[in-house]
PDB file of N, CA and C in Angstrom:
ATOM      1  N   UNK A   1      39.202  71.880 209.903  1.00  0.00           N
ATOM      2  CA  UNK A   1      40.411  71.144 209.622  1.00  0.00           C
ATOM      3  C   UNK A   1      41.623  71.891 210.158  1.00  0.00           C
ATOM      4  N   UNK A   2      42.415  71.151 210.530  1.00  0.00           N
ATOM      5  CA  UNK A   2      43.405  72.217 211.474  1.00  0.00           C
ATOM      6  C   UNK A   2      44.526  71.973 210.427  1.00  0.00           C
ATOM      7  N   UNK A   3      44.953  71.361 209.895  1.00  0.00           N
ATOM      8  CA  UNK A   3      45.880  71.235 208.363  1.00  0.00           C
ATOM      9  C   UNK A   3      45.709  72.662 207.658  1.00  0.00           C
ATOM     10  N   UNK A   4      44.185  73.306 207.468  1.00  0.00           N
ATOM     11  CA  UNK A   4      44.420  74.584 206.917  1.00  0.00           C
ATOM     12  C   UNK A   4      44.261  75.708 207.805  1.00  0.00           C
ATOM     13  N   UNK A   5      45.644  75.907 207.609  1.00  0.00           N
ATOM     14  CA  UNK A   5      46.347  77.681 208.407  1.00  0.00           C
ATOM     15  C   UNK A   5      46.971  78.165 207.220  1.00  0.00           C
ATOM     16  N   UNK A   6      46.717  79.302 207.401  1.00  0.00           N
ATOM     17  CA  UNK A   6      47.556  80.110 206.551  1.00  0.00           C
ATOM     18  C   UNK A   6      48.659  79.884 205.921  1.00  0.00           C
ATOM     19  N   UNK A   7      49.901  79.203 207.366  1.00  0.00           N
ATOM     20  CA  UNK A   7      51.239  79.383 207.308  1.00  0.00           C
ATOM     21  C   UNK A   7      51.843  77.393 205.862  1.00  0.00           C
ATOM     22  N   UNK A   8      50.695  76.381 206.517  1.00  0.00           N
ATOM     23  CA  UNK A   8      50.781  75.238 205.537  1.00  0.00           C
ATOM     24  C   UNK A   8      50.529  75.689 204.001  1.00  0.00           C
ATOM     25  N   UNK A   9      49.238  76.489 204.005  1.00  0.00           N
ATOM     26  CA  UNK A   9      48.813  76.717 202.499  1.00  0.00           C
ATOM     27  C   UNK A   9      50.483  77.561 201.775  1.00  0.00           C
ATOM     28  N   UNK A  10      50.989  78.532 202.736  1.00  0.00           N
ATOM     29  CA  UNK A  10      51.672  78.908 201.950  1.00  0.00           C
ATOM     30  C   UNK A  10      53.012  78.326 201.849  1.00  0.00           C
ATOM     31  N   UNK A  11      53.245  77.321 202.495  1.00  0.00           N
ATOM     32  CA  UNK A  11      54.176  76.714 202.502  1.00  0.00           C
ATOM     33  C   UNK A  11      54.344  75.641 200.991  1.00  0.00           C
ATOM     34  N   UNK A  12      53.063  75.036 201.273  1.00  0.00           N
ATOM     35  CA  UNK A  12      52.361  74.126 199.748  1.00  0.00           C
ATOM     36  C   UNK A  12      52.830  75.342 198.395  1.00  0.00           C
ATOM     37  N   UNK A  13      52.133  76.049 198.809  1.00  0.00           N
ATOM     38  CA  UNK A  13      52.524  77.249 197.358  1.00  0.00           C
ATOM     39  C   UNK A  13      53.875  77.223 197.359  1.00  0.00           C
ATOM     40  N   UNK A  14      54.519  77.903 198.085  1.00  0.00           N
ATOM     41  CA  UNK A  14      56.131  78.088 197.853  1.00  0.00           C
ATOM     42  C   UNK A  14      56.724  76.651 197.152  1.00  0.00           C
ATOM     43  N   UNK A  15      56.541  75.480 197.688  1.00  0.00           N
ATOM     44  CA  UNK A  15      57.174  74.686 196.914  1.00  0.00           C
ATOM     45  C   UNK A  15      56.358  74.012 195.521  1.00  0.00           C
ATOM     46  N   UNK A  16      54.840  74.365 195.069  1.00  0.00           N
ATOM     47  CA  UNK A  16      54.621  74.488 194.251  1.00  0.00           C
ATOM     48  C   UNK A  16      55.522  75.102 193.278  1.00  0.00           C
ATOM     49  N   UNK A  17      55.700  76.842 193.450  1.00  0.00           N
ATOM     50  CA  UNK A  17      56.089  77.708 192.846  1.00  0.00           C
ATOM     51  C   UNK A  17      57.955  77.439 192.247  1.00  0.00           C
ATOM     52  N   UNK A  18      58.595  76.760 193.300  1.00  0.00           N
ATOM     53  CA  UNK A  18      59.435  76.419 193.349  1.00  0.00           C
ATOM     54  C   UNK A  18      59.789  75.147 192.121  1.00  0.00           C
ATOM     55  N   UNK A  19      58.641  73.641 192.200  1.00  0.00           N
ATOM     56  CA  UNK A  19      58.719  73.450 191.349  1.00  0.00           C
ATOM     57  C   UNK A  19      58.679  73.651 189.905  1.00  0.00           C
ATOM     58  N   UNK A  20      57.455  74.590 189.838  1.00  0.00           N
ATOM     59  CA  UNK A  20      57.591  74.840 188.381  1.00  0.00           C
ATOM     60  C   UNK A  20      58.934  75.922 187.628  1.00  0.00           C
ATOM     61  N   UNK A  21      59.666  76.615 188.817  1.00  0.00           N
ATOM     62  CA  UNK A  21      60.214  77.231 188.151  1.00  0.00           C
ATOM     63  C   UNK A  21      61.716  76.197 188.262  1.00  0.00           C
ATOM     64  N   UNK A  22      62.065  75.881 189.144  1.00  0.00           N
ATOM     65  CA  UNK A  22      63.213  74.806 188.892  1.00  0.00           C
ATOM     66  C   UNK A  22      62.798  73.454 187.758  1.00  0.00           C
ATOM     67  N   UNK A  23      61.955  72.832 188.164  1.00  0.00           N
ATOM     68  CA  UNK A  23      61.369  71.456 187.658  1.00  0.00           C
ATOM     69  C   UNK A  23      61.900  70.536 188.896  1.00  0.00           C
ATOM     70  N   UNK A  24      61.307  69.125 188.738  1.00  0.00           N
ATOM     71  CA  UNK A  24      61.779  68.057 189.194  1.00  0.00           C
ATOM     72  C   UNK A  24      63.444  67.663 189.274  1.00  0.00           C
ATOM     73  N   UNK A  25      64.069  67.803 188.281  1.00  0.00           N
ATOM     74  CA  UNK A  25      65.204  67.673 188.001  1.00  0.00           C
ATOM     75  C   UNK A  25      66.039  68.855 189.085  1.00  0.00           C
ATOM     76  N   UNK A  26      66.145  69.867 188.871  1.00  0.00           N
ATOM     77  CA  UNK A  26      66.770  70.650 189.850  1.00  0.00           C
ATOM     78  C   UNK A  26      66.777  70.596 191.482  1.00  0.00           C
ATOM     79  N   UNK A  27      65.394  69.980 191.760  1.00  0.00           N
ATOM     80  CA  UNK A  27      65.241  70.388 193.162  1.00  0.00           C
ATOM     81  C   UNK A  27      66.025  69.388 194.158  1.00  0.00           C
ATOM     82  N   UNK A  28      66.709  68.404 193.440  1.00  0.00           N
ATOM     83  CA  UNK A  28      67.675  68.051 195.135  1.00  0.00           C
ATOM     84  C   UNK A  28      69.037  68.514 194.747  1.00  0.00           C
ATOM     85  N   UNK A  29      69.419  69.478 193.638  1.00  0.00           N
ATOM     86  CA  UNK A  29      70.423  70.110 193.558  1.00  0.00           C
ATOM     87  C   UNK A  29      70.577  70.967 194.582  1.00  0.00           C
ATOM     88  N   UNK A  30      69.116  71.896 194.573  1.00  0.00           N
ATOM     89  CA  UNK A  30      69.089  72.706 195.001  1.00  0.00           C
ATOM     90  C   UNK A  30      68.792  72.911 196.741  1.00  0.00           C
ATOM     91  N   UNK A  31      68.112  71.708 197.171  1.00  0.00           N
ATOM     92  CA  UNK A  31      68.038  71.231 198.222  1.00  0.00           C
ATOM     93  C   UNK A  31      69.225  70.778 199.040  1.00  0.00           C
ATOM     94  N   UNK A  32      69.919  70.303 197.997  1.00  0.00           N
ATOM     95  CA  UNK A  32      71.340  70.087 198.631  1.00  0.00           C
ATOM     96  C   UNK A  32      72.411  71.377 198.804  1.00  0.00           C
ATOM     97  N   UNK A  33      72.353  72.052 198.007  1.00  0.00           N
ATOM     98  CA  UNK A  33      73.023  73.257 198.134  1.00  0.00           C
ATOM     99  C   UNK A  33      72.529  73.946 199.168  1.00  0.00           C
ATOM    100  N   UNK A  34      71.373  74.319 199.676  1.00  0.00           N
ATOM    101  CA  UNK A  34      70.243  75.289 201.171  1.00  0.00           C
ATOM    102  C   UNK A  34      71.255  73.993 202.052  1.00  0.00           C
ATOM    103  N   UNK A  35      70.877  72.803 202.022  1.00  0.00           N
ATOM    104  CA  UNK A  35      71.407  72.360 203.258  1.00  0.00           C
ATOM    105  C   UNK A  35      72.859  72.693 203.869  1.00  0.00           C
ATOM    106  N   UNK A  36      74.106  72.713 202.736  1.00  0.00           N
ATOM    107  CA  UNK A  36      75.302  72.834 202.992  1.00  0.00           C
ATOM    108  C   UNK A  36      75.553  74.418 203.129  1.00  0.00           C
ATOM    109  N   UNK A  37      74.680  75.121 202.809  1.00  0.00           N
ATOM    110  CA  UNK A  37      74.613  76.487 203.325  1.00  0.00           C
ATOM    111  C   UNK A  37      74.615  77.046 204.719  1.00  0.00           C
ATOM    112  N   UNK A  38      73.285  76.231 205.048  1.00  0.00           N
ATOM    113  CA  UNK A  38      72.949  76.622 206.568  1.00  0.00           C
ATOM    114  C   UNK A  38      73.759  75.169 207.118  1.00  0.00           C
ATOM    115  N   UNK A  39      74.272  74.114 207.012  1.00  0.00           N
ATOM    116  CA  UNK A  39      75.233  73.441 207.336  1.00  0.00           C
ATOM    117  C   UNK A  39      76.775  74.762 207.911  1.00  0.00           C
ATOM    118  N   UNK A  40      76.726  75.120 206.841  1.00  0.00           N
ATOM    119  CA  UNK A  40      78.324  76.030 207.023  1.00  0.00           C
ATOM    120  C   UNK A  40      78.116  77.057 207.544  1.00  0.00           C
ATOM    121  N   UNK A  41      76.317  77.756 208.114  1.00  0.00           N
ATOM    122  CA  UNK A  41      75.876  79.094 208.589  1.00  0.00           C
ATOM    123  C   UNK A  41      76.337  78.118 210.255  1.00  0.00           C
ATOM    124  N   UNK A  42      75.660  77.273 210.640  1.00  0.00           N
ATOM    125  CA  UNK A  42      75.524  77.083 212.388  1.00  0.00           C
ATOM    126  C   UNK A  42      76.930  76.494 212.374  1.00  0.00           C
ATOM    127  N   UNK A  43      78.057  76.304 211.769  1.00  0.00           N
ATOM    128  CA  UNK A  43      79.226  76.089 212.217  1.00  0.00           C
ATOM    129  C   UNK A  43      79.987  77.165 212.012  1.00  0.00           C
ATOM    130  N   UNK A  44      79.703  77.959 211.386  1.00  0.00           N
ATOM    131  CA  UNK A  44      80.040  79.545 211.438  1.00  0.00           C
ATOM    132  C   UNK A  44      79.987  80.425 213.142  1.00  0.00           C
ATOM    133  N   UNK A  45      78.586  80.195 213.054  1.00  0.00           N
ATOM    134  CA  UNK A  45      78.024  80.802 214.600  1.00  0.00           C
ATOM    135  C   UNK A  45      78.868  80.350 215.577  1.00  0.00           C
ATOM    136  N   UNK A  46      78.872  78.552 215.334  1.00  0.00           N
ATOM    137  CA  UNK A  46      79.380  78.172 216.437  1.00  0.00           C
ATOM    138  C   UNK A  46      80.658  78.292 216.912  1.00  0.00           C
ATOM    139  N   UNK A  47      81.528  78.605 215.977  1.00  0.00           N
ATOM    140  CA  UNK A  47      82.901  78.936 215.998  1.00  0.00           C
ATOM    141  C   UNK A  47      83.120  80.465 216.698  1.00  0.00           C
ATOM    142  N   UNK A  48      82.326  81.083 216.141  1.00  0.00           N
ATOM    143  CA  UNK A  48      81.681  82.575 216.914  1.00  0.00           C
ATOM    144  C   UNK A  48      81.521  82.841 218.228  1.00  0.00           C
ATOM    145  N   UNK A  49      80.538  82.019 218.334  1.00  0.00           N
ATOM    146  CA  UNK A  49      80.244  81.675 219.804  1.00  0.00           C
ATOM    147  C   UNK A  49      81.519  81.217 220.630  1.00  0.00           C
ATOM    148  N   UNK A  50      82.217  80.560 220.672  1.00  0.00           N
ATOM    149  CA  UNK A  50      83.002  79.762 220.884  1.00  0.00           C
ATOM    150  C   UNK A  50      84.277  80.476 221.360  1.00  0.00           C
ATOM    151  N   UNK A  51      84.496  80.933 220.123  1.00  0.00           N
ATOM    152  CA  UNK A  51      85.848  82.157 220.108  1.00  0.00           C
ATOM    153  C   UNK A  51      85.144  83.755 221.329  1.00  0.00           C
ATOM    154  N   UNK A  52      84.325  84.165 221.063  1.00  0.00           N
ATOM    155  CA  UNK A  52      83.426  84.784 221.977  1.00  0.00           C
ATOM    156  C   UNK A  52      83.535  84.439 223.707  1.00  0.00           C
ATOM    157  N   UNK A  53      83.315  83.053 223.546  1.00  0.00           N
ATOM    158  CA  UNK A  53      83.256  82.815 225.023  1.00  0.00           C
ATOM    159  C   UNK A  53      84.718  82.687 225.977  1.00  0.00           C
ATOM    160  N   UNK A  54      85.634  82.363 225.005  1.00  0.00           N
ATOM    161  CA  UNK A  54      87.010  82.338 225.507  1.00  0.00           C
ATOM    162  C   UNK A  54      87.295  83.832 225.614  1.00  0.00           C
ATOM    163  N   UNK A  55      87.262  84.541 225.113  1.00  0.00           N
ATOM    164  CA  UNK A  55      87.413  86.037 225.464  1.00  0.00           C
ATOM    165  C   UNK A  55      86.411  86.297 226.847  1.00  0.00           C
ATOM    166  N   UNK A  56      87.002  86.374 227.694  1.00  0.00           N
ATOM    167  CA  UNK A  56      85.951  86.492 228.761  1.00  0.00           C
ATOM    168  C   UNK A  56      85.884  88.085 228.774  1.00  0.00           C
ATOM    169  N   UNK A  57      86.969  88.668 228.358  1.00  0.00           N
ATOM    170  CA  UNK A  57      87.168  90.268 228.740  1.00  0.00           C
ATOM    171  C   UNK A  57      87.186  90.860 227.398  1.00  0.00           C
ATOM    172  N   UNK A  58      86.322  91.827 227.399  1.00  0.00           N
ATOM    173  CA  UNK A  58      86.336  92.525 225.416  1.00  0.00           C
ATOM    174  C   UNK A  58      87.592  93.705 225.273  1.00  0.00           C
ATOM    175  N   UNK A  59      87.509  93.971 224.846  1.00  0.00           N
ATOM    176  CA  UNK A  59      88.874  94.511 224.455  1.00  0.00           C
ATOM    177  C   UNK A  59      88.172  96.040 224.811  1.00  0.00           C
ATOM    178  N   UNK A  60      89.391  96.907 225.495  1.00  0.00           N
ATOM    179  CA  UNK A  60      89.218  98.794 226.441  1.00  0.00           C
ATOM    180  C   UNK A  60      89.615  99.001 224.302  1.00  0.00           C
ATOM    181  N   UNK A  61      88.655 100.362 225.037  1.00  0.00           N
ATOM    182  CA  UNK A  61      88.908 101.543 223.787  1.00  0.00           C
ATOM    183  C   UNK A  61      90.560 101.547 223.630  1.00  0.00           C
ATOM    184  N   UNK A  62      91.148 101.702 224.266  1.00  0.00           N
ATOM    185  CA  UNK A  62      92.393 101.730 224.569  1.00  0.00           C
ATOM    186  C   UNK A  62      93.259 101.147 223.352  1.00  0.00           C
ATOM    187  N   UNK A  63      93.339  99.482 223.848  1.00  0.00           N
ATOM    188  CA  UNK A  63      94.106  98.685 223.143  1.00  0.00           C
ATOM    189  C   UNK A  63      93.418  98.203 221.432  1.00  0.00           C
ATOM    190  N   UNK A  64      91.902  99.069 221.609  1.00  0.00           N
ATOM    191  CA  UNK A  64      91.461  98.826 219.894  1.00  0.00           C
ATOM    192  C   UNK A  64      92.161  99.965 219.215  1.00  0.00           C
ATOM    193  N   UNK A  65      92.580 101.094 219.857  1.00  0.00           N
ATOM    194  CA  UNK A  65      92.979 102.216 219.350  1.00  0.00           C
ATOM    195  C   UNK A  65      94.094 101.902 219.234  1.00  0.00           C
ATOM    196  N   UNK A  66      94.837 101.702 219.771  1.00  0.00           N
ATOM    197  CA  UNK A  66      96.235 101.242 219.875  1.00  0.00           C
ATOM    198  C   UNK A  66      96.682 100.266 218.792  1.00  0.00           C
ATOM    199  N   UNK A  67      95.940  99.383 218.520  1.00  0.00           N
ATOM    200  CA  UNK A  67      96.096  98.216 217.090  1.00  0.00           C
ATOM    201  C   UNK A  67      95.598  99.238 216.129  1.00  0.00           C
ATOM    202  N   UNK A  68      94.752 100.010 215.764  1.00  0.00           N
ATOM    203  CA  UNK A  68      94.380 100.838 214.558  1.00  0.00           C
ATOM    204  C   UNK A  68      95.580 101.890 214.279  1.00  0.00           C
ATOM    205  N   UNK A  69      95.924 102.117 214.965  1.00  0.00           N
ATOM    206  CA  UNK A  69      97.170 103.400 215.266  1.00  0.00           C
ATOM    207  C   UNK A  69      98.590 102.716 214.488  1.00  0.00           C
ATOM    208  N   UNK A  70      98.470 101.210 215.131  1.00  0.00           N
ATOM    209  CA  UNK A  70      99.853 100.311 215.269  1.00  0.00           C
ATOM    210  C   UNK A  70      99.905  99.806 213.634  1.00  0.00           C
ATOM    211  N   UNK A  71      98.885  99.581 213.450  1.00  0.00           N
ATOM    212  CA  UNK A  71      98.360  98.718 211.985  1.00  0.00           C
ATOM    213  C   UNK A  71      98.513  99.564 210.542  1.00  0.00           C
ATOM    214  N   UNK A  72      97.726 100.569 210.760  1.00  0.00           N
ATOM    215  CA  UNK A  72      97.320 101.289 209.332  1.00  0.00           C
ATOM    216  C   UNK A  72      97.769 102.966 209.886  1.00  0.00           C
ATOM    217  N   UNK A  73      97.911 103.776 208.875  1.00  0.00           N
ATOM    218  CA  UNK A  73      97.869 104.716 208.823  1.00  0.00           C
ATOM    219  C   UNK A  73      96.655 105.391 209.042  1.00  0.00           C
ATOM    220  N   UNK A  74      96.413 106.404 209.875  1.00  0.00           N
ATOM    221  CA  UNK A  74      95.404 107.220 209.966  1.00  0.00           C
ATOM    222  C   UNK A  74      95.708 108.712 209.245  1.00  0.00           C
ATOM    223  N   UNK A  75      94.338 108.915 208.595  1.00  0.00           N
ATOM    224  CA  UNK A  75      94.477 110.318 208.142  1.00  0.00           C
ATOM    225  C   UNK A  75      93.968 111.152 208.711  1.00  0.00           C
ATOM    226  N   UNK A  76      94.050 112.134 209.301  1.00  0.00           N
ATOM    227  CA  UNK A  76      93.175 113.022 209.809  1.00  0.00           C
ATOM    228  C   UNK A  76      92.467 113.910 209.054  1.00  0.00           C
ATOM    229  N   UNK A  77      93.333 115.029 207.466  1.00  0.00           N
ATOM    230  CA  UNK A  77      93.056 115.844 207.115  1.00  0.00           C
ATOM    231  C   UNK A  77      92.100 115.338 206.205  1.00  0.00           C
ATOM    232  N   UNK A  78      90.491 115.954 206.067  1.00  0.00           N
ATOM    233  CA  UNK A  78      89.767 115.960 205.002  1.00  0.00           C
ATOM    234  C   UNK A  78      90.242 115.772 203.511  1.00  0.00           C
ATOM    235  N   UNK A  79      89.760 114.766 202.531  1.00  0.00           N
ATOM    236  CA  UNK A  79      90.234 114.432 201.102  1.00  0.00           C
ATOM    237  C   UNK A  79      89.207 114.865 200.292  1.00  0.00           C
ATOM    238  N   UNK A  80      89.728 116.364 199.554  1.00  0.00           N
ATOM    239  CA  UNK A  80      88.741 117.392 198.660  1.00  0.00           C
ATOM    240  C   UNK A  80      88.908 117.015 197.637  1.00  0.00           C
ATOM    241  N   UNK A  81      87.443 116.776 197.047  1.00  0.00           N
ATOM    242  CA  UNK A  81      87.939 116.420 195.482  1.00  0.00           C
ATOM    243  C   UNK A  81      87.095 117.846 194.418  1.00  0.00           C
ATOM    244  N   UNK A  82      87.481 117.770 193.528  1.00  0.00           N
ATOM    245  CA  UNK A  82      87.529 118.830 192.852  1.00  0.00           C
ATOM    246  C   UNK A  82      86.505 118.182 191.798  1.00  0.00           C
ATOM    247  N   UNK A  83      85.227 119.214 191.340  1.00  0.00           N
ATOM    248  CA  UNK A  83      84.894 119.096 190.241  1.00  0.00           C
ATOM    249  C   UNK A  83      83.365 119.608 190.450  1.00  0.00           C
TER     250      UNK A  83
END
């Protein structure tokens, strides 16, 4: 039977397991919540991607140093704590 592989049986289990510990009642809560997750994960990426590709040129050591310098304070001297 080609239906049993490993990867189906454990697939069957997982949402076995799934039901009994949610129940019937929970699971298109919860189904709905995974979807709008990875819904908001590949429009994440894609915005990523996106913003990524318009940068054709990455930014020189230079001008990242230059915004860290420009931005925040740097400390140089070691912070000893006592005890």
């Amino acid at each position: 039977m080609p239906f049993i592989n490993g990867g189906h049986i454990w697939l069957i289990l997982g949402l076995i397991v799934l039901l009994v510990i949610f129940g019937p009642g929970k699971l298109p809560e919860l189904g709905t919540a995974v979807g709008k997750t990875i819904k908001a994960f590949r429009k994440s990426t894609e915005d990523l991607k996106a913003e990524m590709s318009n940068n054709d040129i990455a930014p020189t050591a230079e001008s990242v140093h230059a915004e860290l310098v420009g931005s925040e304070p740097v400390h140089t001297e070691p912070v000893r704590h006592e005890g």
